[in-house]
N, C-alpha and C. Protein backbone atom coordinates (compact mmCIF):
# COMPACT_ATOMS: atom_id res chain seq x y z
N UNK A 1 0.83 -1.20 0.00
CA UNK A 1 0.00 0.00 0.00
C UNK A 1 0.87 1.25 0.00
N UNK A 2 1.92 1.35 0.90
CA UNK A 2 3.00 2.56 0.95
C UNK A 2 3.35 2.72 -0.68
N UNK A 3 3.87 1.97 -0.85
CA UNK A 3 4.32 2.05 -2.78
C UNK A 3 3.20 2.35 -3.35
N UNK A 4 1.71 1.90 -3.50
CA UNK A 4 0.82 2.42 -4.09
C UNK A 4 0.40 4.18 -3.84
N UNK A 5 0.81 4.14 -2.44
CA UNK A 5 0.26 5.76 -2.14
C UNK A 5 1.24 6.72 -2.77
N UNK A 6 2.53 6.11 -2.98
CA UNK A 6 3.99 7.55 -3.78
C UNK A 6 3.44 6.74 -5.10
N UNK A 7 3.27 6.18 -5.69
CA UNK A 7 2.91 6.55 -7.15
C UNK A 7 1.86 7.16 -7.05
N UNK A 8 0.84 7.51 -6.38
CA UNK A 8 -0.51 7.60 -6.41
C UNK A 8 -0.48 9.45 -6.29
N UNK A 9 0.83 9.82 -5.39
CA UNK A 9 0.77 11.10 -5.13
C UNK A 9 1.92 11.70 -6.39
N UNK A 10 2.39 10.55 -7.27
CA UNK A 10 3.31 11.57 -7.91
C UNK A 10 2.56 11.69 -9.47
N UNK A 11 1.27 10.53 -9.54
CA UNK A 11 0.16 11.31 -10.78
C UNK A 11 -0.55 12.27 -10.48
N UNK A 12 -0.70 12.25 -9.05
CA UNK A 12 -1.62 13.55 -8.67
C UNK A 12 -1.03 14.65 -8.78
N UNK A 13 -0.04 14.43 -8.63
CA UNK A 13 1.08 16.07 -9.34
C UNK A 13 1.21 16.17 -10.56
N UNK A 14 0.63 15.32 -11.24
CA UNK A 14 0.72 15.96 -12.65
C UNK A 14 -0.84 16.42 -12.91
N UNK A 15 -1.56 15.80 -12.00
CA UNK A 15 -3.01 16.26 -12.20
C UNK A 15 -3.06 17.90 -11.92
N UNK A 16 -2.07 18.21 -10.56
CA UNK A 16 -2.10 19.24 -9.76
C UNK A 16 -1.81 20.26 -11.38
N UNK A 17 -0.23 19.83 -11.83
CA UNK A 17 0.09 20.41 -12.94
C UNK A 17 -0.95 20.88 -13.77
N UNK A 18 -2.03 20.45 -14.46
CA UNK A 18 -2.92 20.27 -15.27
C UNK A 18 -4.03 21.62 -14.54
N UNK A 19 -4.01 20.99 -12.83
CA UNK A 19 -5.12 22.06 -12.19
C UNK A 19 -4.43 23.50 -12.80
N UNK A 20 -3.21 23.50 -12.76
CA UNK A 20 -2.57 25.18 -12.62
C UNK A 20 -3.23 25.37 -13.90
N UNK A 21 -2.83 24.78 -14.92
CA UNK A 21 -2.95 25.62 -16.17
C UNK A 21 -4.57 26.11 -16.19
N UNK A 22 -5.34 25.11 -16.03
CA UNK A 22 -6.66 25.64 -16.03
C UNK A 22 -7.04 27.00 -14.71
N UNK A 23 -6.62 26.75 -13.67
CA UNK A 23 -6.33 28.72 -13.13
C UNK A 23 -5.65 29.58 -13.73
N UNK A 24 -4.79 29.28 -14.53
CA UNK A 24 -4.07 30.05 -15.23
C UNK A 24 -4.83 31.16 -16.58
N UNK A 25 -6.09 29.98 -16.59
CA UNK A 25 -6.28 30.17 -18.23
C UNK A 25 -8.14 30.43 -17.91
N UNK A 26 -7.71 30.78 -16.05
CA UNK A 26 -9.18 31.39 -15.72
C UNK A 26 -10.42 30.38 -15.84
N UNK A 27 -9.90 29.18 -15.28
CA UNK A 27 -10.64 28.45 -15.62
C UNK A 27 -11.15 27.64 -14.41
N UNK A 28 -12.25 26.98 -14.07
CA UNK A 28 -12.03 26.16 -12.41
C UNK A 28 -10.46 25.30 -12.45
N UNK A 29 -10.03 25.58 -11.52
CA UNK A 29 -8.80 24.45 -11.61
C UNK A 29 -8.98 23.38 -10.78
N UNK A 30 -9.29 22.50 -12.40
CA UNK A 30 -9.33 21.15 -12.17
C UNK A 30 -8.53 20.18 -13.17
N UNK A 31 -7.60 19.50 -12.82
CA UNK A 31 -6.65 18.75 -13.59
C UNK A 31 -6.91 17.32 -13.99
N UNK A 32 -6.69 16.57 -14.55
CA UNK A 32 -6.67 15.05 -14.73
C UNK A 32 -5.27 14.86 -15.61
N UNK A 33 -5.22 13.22 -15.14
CA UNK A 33 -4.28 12.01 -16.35
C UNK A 33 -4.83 10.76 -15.78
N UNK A 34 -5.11 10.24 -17.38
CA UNK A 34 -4.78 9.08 -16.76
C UNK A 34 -3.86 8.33 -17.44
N UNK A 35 -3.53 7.18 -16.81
CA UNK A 35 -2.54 6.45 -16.60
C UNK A 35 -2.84 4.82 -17.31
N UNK A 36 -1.72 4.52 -17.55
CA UNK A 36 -2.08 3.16 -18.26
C UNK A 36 -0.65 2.31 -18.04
N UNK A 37 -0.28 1.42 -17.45
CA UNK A 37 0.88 0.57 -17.72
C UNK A 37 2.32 1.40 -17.21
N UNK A 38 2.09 2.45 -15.95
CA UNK A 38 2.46 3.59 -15.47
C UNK A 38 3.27 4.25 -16.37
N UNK A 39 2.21 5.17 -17.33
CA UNK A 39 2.74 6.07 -18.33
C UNK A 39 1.29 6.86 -18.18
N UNK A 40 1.52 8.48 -18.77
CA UNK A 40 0.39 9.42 -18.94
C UNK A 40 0.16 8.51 -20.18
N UNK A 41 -1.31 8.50 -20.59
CA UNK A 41 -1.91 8.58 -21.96
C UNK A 41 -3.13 9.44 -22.22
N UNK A 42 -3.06 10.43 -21.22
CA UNK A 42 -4.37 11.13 -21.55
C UNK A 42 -4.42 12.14 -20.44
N UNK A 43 -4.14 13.57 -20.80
CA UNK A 43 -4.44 14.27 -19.73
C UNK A 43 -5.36 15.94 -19.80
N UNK A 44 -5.81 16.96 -19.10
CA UNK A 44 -6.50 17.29 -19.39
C UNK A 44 -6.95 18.33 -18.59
N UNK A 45 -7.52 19.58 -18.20
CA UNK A 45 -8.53 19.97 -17.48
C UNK A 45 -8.98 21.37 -18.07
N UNK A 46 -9.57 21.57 -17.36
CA UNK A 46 -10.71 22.08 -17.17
C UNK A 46 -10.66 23.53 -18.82
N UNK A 47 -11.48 23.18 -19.40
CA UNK A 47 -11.92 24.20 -20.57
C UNK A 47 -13.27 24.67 -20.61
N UNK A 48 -13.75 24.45 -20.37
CA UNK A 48 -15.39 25.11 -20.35
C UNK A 48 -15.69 26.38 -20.37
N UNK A 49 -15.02 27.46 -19.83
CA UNK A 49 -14.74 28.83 -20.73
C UNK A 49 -14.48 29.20 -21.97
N UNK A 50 -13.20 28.80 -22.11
CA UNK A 50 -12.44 28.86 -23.31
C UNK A 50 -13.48 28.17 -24.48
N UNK A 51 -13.87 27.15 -24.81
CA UNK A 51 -14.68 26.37 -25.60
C UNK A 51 -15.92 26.54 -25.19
N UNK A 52 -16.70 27.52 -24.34
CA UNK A 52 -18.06 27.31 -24.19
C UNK A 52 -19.08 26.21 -24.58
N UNK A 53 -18.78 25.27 -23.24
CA UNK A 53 -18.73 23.86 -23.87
C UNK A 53 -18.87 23.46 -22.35
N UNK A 54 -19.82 23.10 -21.93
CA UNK A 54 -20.50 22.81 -19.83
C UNK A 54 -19.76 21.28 -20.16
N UNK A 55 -19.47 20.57 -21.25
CA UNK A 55 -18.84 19.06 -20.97
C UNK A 55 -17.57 19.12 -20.89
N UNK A 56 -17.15 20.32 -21.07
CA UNK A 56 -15.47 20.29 -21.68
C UNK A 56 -14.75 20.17 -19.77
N UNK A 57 -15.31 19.80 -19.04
CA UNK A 57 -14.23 18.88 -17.67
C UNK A 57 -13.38 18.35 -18.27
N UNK A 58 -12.41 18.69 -16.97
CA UNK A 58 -10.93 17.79 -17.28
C UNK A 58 -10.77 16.42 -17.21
N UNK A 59 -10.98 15.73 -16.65
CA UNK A 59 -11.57 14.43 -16.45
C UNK A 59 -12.45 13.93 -18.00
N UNK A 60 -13.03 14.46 -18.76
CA UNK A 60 -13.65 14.26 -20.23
C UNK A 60 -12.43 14.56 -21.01
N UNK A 61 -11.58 15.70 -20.93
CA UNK A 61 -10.42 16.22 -21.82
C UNK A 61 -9.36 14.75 -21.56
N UNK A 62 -8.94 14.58 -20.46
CA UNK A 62 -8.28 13.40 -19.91
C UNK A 62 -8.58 12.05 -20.65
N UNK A 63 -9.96 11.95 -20.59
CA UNK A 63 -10.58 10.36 -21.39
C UNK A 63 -10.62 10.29 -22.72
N UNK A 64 -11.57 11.36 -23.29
CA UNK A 64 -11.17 11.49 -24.83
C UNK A 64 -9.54 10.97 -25.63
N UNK A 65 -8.90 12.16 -24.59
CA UNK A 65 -7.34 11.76 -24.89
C UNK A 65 -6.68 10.37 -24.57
N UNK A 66 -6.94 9.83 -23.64
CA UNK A 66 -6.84 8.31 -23.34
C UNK A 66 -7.38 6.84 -24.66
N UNK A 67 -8.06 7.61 -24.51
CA UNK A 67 -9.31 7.05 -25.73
C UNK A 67 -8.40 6.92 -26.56
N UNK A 68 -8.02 7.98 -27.36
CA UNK A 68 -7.04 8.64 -28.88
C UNK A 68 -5.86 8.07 -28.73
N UNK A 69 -5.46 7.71 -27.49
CA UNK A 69 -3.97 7.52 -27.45
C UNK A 69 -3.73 5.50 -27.42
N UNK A 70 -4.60 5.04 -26.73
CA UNK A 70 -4.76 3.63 -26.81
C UNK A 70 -5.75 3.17 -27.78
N UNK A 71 -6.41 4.02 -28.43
CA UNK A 71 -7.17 2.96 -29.82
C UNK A 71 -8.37 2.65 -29.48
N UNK A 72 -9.11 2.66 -28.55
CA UNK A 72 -9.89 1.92 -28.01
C UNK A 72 -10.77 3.19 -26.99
N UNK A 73 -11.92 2.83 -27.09
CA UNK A 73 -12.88 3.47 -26.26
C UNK A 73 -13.24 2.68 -24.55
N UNK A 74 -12.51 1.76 -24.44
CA UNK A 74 -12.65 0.71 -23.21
C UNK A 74 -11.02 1.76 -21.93
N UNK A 75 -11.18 1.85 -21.00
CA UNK A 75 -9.87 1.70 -20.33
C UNK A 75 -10.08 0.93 -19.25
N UNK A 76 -10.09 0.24 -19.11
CA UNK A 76 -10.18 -0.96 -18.64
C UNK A 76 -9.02 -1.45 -17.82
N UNK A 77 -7.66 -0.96 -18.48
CA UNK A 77 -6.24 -0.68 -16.98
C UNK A 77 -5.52 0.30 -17.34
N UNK A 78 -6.71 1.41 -17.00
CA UNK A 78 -6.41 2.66 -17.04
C UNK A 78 -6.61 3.08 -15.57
N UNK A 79 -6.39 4.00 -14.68
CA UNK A 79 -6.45 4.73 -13.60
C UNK A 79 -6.57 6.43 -14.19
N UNK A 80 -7.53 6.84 -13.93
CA UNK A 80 -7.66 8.33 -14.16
C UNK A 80 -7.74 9.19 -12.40
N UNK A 81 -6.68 9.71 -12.67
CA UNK A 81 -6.10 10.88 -11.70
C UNK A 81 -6.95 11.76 -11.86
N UNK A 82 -7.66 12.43 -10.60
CA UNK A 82 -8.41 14.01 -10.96
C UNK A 82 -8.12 14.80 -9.58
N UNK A 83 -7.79 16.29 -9.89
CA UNK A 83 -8.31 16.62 -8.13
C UNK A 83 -9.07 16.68 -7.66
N UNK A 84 -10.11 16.94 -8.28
CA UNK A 84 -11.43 17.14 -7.35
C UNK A 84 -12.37 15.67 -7.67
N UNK A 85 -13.06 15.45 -7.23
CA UNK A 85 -14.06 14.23 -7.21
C UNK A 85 -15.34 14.53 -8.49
N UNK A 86 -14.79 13.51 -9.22
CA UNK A 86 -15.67 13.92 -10.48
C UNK A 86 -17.34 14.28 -9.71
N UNK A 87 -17.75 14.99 -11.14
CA UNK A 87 -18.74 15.13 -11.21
C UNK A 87 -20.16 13.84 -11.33
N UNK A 88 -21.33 14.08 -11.74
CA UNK A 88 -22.15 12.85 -12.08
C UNK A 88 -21.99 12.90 -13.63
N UNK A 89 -21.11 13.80 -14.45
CA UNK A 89 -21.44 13.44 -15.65
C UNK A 89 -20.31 12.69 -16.07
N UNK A 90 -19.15 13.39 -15.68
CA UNK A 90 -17.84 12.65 -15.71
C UNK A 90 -17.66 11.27 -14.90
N UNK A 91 -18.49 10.65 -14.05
CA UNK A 91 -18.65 9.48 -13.18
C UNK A 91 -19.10 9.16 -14.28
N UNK A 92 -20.05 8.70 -14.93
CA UNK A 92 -20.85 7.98 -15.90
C UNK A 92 -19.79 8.28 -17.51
N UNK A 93 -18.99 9.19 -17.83
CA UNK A 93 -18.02 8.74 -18.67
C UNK A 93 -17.21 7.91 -18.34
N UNK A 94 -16.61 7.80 -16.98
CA UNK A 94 -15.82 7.08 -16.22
C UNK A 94 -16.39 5.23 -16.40
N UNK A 95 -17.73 5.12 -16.10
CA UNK A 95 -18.38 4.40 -16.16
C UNK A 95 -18.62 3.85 -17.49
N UNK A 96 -18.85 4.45 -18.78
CA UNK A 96 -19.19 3.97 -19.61
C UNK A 96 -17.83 3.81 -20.28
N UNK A 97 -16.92 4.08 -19.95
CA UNK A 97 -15.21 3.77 -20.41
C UNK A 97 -14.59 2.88 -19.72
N UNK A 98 -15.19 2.41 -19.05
CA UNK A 98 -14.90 1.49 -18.01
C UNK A 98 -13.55 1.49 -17.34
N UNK A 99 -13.32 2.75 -16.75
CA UNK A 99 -12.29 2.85 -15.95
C UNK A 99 -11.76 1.79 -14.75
N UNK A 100 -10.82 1.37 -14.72
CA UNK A 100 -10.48 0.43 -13.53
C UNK A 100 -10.32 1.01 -12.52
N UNK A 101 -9.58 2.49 -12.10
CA UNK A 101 -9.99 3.12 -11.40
C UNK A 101 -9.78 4.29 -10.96
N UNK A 102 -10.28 5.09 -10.30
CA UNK A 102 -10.52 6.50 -10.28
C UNK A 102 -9.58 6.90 -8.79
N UNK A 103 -8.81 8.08 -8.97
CA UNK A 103 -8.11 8.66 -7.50
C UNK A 103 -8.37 10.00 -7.88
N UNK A 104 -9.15 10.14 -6.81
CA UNK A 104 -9.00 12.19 -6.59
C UNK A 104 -8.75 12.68 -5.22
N UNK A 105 -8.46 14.23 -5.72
CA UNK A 105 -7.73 14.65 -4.43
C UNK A 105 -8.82 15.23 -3.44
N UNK A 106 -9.32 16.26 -3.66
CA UNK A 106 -10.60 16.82 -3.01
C UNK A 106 -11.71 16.13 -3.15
N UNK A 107 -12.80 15.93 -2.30
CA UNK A 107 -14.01 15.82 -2.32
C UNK A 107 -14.95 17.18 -2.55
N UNK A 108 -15.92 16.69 -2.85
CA UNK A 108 -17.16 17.78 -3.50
C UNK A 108 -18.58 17.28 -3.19
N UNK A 109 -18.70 17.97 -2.02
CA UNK A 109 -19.72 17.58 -1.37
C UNK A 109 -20.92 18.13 -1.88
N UNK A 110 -20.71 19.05 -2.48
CA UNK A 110 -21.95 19.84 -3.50
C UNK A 110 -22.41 19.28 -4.69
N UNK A 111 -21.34 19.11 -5.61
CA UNK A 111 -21.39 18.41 -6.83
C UNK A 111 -20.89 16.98 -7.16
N UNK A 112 -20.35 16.51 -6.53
CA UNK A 112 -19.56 15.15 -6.87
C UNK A 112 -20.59 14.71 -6.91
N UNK A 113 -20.10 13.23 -7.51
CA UNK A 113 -20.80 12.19 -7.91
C UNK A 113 -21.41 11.15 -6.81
N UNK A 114 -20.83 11.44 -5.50
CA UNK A 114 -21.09 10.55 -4.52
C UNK A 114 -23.14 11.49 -3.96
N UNK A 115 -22.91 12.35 -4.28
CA UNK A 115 -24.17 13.09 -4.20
C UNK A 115 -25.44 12.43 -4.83
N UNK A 116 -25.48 11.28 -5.32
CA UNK A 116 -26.31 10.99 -6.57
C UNK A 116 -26.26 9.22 -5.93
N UNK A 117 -24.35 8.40 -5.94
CA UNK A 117 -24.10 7.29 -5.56
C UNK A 117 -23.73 6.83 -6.58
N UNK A 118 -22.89 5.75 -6.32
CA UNK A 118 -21.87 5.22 -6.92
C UNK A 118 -21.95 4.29 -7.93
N UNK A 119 -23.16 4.24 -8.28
CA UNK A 119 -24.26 3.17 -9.47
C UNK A 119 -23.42 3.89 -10.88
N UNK A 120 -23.36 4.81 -10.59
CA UNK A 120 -22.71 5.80 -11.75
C UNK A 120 -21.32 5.33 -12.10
N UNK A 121 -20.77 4.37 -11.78
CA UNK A 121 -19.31 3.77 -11.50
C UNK A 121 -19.86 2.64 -12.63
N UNK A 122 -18.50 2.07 -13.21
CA UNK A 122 -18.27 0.98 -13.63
C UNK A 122 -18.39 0.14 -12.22
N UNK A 123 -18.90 -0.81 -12.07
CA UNK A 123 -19.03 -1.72 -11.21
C UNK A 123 -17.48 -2.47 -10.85
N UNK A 124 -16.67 -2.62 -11.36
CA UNK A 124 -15.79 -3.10 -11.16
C UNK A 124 -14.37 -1.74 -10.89
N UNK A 125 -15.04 -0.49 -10.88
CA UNK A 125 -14.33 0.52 -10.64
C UNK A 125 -13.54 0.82 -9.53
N UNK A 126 -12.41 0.85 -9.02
CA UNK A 126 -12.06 1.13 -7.54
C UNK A 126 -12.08 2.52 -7.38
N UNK A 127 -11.61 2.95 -6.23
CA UNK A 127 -12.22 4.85 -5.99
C UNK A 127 -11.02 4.64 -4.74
N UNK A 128 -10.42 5.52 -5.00
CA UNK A 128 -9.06 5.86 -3.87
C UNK A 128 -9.61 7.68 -3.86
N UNK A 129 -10.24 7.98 -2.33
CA UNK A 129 -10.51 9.17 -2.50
C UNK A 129 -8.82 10.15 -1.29
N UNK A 130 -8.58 11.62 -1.61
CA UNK A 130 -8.30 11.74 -0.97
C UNK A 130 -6.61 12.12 -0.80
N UNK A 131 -6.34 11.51 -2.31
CA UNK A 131 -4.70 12.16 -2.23
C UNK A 131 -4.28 13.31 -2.32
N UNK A 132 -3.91 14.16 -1.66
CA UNK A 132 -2.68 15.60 -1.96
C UNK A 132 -4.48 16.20 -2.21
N UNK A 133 -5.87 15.79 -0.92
CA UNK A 133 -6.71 16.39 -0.74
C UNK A 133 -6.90 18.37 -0.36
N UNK A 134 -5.68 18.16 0.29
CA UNK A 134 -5.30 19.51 0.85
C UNK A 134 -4.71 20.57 -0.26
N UNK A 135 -4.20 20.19 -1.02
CA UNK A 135 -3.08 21.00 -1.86
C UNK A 135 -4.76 21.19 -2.88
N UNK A 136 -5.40 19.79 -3.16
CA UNK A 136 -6.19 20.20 -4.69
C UNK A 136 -7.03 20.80 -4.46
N UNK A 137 -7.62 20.38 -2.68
CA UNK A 137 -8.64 22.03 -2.17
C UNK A 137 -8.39 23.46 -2.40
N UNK A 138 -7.23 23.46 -2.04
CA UNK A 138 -6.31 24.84 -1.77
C UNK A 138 -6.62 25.51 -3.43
N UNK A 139 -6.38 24.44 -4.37
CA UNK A 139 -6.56 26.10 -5.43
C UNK A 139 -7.89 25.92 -5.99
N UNK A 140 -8.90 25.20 -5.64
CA UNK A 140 -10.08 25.31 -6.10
C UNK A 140 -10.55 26.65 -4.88
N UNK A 141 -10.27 26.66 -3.56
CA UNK A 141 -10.23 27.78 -2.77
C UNK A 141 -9.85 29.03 -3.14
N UNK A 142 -8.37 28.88 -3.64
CA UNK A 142 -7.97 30.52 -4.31
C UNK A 142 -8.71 30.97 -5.25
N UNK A 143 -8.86 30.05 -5.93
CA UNK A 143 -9.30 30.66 -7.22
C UNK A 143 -10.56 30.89 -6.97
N UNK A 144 -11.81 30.32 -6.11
CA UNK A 144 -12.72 31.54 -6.14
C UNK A 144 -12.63 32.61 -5.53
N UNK A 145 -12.13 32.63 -4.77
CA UNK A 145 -10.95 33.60 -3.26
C UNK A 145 -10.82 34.76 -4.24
N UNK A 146 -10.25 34.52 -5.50
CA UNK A 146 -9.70 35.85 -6.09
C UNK A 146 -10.63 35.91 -6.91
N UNK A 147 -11.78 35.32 -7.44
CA UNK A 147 -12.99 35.97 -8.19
C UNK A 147 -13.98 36.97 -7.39
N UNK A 148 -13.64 36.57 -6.15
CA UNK A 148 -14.91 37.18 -4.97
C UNK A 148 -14.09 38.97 -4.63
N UNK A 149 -12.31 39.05 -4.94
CA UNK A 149 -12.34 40.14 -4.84
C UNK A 149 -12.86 41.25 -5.51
């Protein structure tokens, strides 16, 4: 489990990576990758400004690209990294891509997907909630922090 948790926190830094650009680019910062055979094949976040486009989540930018990069619409031993706790729409892409399994950093007690329940999962999906929770709160915090000034 110790070895699973340092790989687990060093995709979440590239997720984190992914969060910046989307604050950067004024966007919610929210990051994804996922992972396949421990390599990125798909990473992603948050556009839904930029593309006026309510699907364009990072976690969708992430899968699409996963998708494109392995051939195949299945990920099946894929792990998709996100910081924040998907949504219910991105749970059910997750689901219908059949992710093996999902790690995020923050929970979202407003919007996540656990709000709804976990039917929305590939059934055979695992869910590691909770890595580098603190850091992926922290800039979903700033960044409305500095819209509210």
């Amino acid at each position: 489990m110790e070895l699973e948790s340092k790989g687990d926190e060093f995709f979440m830094r590239q997720a984190i990576t992914e969060a910046r650009k989307a604050f950067s680019e004024g966007e919610v910062p929210i990051g994804a990758v996922v992972v396949s055979d421990g390599r990125v094949v798909g990473r992603g976040h948050n556009l839904v400004e930029r593309l006026h486009d309510p699907t364009a989540h990072a976690e969708m930018q992430a899968i699409t690209a996963a998708a494109a990069s392995l051939g195949g619409k299945y990920l099946t031993d894929c792990t998709l990294y996100v910081t924040v706790e998907p949504c219910p729409m991105c749970a059910g892409a997750c689901g219908w891509s059949q992710v093996a399994r999902i790690v995020y950093g923050a929970s979202d007690p407003k919007r996540g997907y656990t709000t709804i329940g976990e039917r929305l999962l590939h059934p055979r999906t695992q869910v590691t909630p909770g890595i580098l929770a603190d850091e992926c709160g922290a800039l979903v915090s700033d960044f409305f922090r500095t819209l509210r000034r």
